[in-house]
N, C-alpha and C. Protein backbone atom coordinates (compact mmCIF):
# COMPACT_ATOMS: atom_id res chain seq x y z
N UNK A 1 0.84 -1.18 0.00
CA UNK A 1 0.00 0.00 0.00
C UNK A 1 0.88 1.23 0.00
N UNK A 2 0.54 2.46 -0.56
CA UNK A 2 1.56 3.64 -0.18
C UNK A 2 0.06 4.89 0.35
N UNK A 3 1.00 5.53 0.65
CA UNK A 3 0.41 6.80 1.91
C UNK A 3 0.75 7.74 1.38
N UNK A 4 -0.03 8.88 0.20
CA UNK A 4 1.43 9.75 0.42
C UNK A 4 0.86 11.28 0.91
N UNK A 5 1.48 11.81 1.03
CA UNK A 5 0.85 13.75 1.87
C UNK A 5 1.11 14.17 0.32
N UNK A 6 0.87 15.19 -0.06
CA UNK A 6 0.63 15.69 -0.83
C UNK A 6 0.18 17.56 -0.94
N UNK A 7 1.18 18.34 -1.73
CA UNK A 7 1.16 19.50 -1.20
C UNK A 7 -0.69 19.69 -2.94
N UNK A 8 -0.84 21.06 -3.19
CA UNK A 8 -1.95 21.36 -3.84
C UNK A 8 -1.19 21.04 -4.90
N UNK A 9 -0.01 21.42 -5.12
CA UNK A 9 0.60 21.03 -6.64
C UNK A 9 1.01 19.39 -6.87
N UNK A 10 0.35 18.58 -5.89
CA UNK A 10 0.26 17.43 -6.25
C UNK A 10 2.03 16.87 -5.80
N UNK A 11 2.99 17.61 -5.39
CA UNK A 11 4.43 17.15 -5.18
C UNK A 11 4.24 16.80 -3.80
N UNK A 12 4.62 15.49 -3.65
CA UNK A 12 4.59 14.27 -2.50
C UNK A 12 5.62 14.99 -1.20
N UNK A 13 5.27 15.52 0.03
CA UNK A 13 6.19 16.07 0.90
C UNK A 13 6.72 15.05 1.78
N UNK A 14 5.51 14.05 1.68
CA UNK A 14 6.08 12.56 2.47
C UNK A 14 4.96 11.37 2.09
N UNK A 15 5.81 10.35 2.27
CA UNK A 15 5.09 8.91 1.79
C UNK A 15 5.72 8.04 2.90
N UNK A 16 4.75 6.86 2.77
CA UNK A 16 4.85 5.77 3.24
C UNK A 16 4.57 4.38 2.04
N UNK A 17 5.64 3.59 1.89
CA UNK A 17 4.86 2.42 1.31
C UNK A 17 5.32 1.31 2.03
N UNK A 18 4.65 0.51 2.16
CA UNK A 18 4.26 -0.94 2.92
C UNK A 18 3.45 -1.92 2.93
N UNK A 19 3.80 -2.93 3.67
CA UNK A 19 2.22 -4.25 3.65
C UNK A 19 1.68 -3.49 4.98
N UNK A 20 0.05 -3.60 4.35
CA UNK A 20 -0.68 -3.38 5.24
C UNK A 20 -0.84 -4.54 6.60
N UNK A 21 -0.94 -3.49 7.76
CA UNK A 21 -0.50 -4.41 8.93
C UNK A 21 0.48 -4.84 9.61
N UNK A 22 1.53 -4.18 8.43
CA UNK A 22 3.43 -4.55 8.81
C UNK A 22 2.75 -5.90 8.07
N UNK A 23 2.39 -6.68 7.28
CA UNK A 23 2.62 -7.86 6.53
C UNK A 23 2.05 -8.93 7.56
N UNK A 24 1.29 -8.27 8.71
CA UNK A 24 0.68 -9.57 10.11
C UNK A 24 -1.20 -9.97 9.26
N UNK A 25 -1.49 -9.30 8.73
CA UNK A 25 -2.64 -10.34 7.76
C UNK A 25 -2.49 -9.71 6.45
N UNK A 26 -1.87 -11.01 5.53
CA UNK A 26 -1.63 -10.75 4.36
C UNK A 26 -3.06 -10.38 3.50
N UNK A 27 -2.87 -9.91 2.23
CA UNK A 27 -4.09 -9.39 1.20
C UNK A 27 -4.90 -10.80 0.96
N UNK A 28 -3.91 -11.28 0.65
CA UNK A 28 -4.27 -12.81 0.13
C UNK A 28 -5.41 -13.71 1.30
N UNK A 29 -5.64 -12.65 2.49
CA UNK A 29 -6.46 -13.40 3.31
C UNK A 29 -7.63 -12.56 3.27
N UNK A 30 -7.86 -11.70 2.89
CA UNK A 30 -8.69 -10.69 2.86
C UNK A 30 -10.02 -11.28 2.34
N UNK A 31 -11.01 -10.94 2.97
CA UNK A 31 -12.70 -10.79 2.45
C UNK A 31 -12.93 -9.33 2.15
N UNK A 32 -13.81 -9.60 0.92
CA UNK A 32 -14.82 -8.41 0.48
C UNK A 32 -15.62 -7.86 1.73
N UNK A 33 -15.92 -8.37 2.43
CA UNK A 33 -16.42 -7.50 3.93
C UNK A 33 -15.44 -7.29 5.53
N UNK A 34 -14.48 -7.75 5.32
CA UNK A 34 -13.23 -7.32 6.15
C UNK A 34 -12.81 -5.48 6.08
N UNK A 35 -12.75 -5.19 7.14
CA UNK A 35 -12.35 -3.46 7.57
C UNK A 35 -11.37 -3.99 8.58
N UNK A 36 -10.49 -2.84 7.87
CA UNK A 36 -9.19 -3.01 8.66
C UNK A 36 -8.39 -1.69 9.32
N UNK A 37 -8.21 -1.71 10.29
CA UNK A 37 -7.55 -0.10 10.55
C UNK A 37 -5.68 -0.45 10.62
N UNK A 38 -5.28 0.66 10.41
CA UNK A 38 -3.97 0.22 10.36
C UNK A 38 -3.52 1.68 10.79
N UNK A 39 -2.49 1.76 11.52
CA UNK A 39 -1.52 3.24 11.86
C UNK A 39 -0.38 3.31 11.01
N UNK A 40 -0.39 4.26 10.41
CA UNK A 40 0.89 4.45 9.54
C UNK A 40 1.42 6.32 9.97
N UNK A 41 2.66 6.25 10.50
CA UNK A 41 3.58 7.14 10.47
C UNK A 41 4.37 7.84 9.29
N UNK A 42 4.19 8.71 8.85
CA UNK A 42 4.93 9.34 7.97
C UNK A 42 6.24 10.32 8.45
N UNK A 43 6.68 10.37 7.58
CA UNK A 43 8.59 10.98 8.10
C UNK A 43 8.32 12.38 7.50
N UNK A 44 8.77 12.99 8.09
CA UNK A 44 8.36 14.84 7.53
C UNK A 44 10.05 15.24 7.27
N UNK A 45 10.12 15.32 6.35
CA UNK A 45 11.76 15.73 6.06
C UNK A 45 11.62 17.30 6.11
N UNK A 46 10.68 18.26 6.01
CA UNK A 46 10.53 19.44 5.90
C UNK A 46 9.22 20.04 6.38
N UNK A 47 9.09 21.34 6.90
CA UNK A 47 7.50 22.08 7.08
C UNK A 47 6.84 21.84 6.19
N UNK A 48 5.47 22.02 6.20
CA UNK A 48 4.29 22.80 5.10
C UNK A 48 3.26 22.87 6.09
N UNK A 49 2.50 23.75 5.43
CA UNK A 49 1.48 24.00 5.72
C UNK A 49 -0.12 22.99 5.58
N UNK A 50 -0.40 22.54 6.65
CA UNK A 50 -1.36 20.73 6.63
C UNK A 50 -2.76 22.02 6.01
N UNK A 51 -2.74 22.92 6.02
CA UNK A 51 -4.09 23.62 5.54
C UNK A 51 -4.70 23.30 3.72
N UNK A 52 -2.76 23.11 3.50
CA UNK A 52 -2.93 23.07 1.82
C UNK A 52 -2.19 22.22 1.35
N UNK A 53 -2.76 20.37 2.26
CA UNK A 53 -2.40 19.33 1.83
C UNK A 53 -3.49 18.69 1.30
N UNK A 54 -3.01 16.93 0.67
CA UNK A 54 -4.36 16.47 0.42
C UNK A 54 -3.03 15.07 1.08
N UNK A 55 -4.26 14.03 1.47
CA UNK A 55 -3.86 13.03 1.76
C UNK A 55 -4.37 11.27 0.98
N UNK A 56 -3.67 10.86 0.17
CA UNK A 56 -3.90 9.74 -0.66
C UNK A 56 -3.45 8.53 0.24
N UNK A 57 -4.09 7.44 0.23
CA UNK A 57 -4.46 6.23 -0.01
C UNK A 57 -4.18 5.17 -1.21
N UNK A 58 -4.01 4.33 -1.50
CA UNK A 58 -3.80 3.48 -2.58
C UNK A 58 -2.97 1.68 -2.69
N UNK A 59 -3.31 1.04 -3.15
CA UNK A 59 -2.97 -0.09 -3.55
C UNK A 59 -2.25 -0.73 -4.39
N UNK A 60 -0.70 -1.30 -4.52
CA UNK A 60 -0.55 -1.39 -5.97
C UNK A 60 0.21 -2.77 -5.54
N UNK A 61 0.31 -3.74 -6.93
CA UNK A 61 1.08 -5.20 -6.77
C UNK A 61 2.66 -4.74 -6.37
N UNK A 62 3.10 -5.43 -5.48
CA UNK A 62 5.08 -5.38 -5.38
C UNK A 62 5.57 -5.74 -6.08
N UNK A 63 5.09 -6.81 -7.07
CA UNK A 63 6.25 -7.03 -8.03
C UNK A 63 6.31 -6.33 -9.52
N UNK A 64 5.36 -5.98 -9.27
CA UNK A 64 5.27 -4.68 -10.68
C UNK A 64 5.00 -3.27 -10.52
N UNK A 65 4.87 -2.95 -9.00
CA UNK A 65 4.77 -1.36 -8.82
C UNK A 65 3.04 -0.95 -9.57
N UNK A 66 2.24 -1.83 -10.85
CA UNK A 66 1.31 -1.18 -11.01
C UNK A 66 0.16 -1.13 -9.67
N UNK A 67 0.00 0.27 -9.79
CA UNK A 67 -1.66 0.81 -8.82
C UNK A 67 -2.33 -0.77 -9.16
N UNK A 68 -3.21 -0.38 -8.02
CA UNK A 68 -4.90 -1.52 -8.13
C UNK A 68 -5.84 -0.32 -8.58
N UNK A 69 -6.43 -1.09 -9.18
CA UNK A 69 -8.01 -0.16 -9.90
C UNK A 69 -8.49 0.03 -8.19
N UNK A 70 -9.24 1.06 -8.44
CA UNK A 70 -9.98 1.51 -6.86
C UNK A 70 -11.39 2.53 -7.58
N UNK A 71 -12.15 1.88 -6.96
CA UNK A 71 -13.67 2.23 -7.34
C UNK A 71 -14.50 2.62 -6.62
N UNK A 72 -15.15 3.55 -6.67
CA UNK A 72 -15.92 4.46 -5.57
C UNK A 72 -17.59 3.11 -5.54
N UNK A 73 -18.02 3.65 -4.74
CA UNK A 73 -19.45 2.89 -4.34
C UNK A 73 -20.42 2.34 -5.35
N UNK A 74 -19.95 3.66 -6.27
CA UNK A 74 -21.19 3.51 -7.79
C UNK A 74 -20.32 2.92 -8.98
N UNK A 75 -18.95 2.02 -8.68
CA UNK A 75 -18.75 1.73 -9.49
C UNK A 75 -17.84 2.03 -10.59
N UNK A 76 -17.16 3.47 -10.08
CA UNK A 76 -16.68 4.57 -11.07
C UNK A 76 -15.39 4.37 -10.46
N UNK A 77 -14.30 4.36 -11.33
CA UNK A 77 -12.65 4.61 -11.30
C UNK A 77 -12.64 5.34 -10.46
N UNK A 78 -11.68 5.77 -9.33
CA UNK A 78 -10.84 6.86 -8.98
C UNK A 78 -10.09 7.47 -9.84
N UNK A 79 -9.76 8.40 -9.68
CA UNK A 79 -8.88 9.18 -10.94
C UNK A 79 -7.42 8.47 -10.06
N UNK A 80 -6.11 8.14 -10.85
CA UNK A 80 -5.01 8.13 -10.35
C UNK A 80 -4.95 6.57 -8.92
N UNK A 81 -6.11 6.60 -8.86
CA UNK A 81 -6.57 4.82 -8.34
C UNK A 81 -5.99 4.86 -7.09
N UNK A 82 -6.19 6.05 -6.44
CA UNK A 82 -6.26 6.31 -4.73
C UNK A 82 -7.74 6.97 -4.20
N UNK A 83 -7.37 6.64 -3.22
CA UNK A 83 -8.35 7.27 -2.05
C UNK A 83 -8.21 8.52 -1.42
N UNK A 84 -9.11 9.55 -1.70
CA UNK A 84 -8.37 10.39 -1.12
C UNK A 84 -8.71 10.76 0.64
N UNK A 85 -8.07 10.84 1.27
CA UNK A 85 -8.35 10.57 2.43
C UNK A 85 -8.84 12.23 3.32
N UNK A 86 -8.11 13.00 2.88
CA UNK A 86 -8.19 14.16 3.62
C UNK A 86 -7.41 15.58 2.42
């Protein structure tokens, strides 16, 4: 999964990528009705201002780096195939 902060011009101020859970319940065990919370820490190498961030979400395979498709309720693509979180 990756995490990333995100200033308005879309340039990443900090990320996280990882297995969700630290890798303690793999994807591969996952149900379509499973909710999962997970804490993820991000590393701030520099200030900004959190007023004029956005915060993404997202899924992609490890051995090919491609995103997972991610689909809102009705069915419809995400643009860029994250979540946007905040």
């Amino acid at each position: 999964m990756f995490l990333h902060l995100t200033g308005v011009d879309e340039r990443v101020i900090a990320q996280y990528d990882g297995q969700p859970l630290a890798g303690r319940f793999p994807t591969s065990l996952w149900r379509a009705d499973d909710r999962l919370t997970d804490t993820i820490e991000l590393p701030l190498a520099r200030a900004f201002d959190p007023e004029h961030t956005h915060l993404w979400l997202g899924m992609y395979q490890l051995a090919t780096l491609q995103r997972l498709i991610i689909s809102d309720a009705q069915g419809q693509r995400l643009a860029d195939d994250r979540i946007p979180i905040r």
